[in-house]
C-alpha atoms as a PDB file:
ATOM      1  CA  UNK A   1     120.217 116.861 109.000  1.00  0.00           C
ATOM      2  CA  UNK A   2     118.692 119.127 111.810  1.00  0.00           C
ATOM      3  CA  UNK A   3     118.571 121.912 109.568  1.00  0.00           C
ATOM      4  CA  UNK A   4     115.884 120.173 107.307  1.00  0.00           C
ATOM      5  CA  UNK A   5     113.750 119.074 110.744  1.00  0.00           C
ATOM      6  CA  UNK A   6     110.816 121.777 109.789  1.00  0.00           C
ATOM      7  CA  UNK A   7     111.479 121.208 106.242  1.00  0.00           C
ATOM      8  CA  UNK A   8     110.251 117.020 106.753  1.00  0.00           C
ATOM      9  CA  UNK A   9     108.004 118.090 108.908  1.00  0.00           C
ATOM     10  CA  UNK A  10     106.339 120.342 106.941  1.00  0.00           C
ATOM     11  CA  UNK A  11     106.636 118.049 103.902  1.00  0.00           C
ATOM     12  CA  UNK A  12     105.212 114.826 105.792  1.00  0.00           C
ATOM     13  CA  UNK A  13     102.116 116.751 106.899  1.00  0.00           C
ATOM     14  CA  UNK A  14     101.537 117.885 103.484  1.00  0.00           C
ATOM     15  CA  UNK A  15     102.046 114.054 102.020  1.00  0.00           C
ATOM     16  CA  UNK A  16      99.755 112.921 104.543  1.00  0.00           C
ATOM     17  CA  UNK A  17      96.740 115.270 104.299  1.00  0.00           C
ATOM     18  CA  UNK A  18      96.877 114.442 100.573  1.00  0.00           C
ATOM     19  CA  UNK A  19      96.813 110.999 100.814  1.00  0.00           C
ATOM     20  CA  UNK A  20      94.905 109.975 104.259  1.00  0.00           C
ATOM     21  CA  UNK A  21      91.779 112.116 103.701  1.00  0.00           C
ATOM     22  CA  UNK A  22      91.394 110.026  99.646  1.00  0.00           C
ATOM     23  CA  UNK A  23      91.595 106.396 101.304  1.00  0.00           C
ATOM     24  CA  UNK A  24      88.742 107.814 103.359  1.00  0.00           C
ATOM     25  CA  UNK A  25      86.568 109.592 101.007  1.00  0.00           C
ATOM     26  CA  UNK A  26      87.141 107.485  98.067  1.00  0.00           C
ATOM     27  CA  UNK A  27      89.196 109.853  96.576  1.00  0.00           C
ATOM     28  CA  UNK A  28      91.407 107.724  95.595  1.00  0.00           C
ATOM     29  CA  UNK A  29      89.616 105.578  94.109  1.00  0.00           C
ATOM     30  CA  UNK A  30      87.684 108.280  91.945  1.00  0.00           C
ATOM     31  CA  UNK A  31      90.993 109.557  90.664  1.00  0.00           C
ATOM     32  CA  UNK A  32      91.830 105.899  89.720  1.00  0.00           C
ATOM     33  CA  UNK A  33      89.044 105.221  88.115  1.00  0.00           C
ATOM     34  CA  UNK A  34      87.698 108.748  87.308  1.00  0.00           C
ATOM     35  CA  UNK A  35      90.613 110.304  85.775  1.00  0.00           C
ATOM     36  CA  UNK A  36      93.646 108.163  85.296  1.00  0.00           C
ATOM     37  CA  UNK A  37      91.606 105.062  83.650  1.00  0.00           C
ATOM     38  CA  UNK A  38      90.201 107.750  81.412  1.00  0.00           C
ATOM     39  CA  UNK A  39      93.472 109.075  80.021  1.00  0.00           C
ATOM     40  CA  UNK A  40      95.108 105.811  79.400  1.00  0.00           C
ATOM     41  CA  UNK A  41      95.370 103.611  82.493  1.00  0.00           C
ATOM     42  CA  UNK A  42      92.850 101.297  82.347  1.00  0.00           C
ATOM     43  CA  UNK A  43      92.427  98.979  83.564  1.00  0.00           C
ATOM     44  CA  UNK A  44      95.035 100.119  86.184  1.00  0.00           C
ATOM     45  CA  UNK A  45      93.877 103.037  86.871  1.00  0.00           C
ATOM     46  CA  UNK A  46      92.547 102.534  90.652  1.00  0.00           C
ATOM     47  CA  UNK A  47      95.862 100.517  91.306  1.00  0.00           C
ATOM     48  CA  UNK A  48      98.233 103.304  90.037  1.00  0.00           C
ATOM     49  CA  UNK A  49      96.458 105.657  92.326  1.00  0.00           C
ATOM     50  CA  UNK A  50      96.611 103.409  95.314  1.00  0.00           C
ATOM     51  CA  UNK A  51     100.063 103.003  94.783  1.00  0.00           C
ATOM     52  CA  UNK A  52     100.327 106.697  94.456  1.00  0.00           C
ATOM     53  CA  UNK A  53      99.363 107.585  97.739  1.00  0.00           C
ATOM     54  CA  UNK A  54     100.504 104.874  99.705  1.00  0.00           C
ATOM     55  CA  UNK A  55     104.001 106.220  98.330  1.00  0.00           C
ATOM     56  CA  UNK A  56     103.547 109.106  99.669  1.00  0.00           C
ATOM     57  CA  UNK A  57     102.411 107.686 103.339  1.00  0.00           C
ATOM     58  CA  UNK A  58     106.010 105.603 103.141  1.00  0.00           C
ATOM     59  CA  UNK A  59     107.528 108.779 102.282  1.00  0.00           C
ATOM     60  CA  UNK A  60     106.346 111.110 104.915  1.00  0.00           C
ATOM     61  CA  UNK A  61     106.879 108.109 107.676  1.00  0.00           C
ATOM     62  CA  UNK A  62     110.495 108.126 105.868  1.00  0.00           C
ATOM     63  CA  UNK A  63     111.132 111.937 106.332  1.00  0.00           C
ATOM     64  CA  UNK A  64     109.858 112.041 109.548  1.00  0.00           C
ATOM     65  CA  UNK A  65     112.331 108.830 110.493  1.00  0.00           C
ATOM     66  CA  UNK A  66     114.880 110.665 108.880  1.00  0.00           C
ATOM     67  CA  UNK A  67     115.342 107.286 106.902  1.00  0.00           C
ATOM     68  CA  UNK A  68     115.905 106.838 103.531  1.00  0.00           C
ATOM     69  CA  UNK A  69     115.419 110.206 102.893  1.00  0.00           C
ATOM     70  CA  UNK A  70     116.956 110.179  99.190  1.00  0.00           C
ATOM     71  CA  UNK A  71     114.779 107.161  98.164  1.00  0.00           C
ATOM     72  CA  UNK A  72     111.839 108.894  99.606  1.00  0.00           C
ATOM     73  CA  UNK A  73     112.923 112.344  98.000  1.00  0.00           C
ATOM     74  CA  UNK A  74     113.125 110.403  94.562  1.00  0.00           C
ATOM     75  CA  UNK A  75     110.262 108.534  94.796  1.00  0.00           C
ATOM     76  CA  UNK A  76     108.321 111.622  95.582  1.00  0.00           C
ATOM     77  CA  UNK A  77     109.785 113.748  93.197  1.00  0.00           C
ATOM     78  CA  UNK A  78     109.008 111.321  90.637  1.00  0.00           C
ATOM     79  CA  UNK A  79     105.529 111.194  91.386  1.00  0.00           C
ATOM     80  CA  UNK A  80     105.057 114.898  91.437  1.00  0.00           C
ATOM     81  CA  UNK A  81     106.616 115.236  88.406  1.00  0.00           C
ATOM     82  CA  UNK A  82     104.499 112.647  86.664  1.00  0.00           C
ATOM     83  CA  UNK A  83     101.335 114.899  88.154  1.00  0.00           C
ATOM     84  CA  UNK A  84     102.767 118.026  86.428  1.00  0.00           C
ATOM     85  CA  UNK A  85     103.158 115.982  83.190  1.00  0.00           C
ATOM     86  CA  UNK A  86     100.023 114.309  83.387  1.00  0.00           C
ATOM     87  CA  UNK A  87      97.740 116.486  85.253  1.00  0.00           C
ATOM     88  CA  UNK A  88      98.832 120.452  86.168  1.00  0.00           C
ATOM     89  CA  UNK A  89     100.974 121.508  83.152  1.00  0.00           C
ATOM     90  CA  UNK A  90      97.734 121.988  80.833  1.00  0.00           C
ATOM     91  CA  UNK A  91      96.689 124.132  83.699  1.00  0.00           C
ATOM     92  CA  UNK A  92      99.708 126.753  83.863  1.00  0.00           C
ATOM     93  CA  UNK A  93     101.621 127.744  86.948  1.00  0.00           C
ATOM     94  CA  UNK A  94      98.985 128.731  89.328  1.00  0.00           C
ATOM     95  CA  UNK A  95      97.350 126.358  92.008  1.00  0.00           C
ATOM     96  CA  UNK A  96      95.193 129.492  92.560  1.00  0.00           C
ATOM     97  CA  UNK A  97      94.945 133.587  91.774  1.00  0.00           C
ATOM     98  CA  UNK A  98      95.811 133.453  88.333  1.00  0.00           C
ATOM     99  CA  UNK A  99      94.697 130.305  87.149  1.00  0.00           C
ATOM    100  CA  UNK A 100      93.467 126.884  88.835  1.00  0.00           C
ATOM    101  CA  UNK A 101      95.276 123.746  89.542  1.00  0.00           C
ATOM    102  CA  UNK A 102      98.818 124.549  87.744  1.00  0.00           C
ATOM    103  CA  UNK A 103     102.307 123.551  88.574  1.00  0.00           C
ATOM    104  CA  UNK A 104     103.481 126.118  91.260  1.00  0.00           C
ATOM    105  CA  UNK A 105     102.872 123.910  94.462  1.00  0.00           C
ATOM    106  CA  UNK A 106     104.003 120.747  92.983  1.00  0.00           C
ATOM    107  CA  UNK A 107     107.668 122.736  91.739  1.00  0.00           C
ATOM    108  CA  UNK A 108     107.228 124.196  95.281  1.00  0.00           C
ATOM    109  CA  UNK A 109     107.692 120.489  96.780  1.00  0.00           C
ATOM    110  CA  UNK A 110     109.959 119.431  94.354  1.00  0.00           C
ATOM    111  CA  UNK A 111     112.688 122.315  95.133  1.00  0.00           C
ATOM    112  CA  UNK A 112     112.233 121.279  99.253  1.00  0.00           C
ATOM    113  CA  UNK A 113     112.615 117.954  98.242  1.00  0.00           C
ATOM    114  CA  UNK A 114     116.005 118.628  97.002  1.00  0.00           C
ATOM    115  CA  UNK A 115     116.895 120.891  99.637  1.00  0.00           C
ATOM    116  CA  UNK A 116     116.274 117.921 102.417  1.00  0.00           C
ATOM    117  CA  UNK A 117     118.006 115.197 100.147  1.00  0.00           C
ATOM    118  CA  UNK A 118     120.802 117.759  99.441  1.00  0.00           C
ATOM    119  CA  UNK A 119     121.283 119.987 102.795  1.00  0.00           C
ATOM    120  CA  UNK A 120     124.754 120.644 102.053  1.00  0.00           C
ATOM    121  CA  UNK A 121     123.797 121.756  97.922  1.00  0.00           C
ATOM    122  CA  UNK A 122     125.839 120.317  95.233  1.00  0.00           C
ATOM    123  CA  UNK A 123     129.298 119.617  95.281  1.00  0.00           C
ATOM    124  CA  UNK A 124     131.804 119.695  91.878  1.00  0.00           C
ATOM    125  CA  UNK A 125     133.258 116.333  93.510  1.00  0.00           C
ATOM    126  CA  UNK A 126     129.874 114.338  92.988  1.00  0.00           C
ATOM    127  CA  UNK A 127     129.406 115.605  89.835  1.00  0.00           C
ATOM    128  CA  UNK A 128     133.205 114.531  89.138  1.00  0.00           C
ATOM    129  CA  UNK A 129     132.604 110.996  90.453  1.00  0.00           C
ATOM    130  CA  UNK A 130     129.251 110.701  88.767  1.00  0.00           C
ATOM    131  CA  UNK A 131     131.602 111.206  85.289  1.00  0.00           C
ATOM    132  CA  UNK A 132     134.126 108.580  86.178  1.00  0.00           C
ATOM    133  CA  UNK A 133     131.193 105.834  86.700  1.00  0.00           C
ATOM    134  CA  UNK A 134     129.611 106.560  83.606  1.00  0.00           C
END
């Protein structure tokens, strides 16, 4: 798991930033209450986003443990995928350039995500075993 050293790294810094700077600017609690309460949420709006980005603090301590990583790749990607569903697909693909606040950086993280939770890739053996439990 070397290999993927820069990779958390890089990935815990950018969980971080995203989530520290809101539980001191009440960021988070505007997107609770602002936005997610607004499309649906309510009243749990302000929790959801709490629990949001205190998922990502667990997950960047996680990667940069080198613990759990798979949890904390899951976790994530299931989080980031619920933002492209609920807030960056009606946006399109760019964060910036040709459009505003689409789904490029969030597919971005998703795709390094797998890379650290898979460092080896795929192998036709998992996929294999994963048929004989089901």
């Amino acid at each position: 798991m070397k290999g993927t050293l820069l990779l958390r790294i890089a990935v815990a810094i950018i969980l971080l930033t995203h989530s520290v700077f809101g539980m001191f600017n009440n960021g988070i609690n505007d997107f609770g209450n602002l936005y997610l309460n607004q499309i649906g949420f309510a009243p749990f709006g302000v929790f959801l986003a709490w629990s949001i980005k205190l998922s990502h603090v667990i997950a960047a301590i996680l990667l940069l443990l080198n613990k759990y990583v798979k949890f904390a790749g899951f976790v994530t990607i299931f989080v980031l995928l619920m933002g492209i569903i609920l807030v960056h697909f009606e946006e399109g693909w760019f964060v910036v350039g040709g459009g505003r606040n689409g789904v490029e950086y969030n597919f971005l993280l998703i795709v390094v995500l797998i890379a650290i939770m898979f460092p080896n890739g795929f192998k036709r053996m998992q996929f294999n075993n994963l048929k004989e439990k089901l």
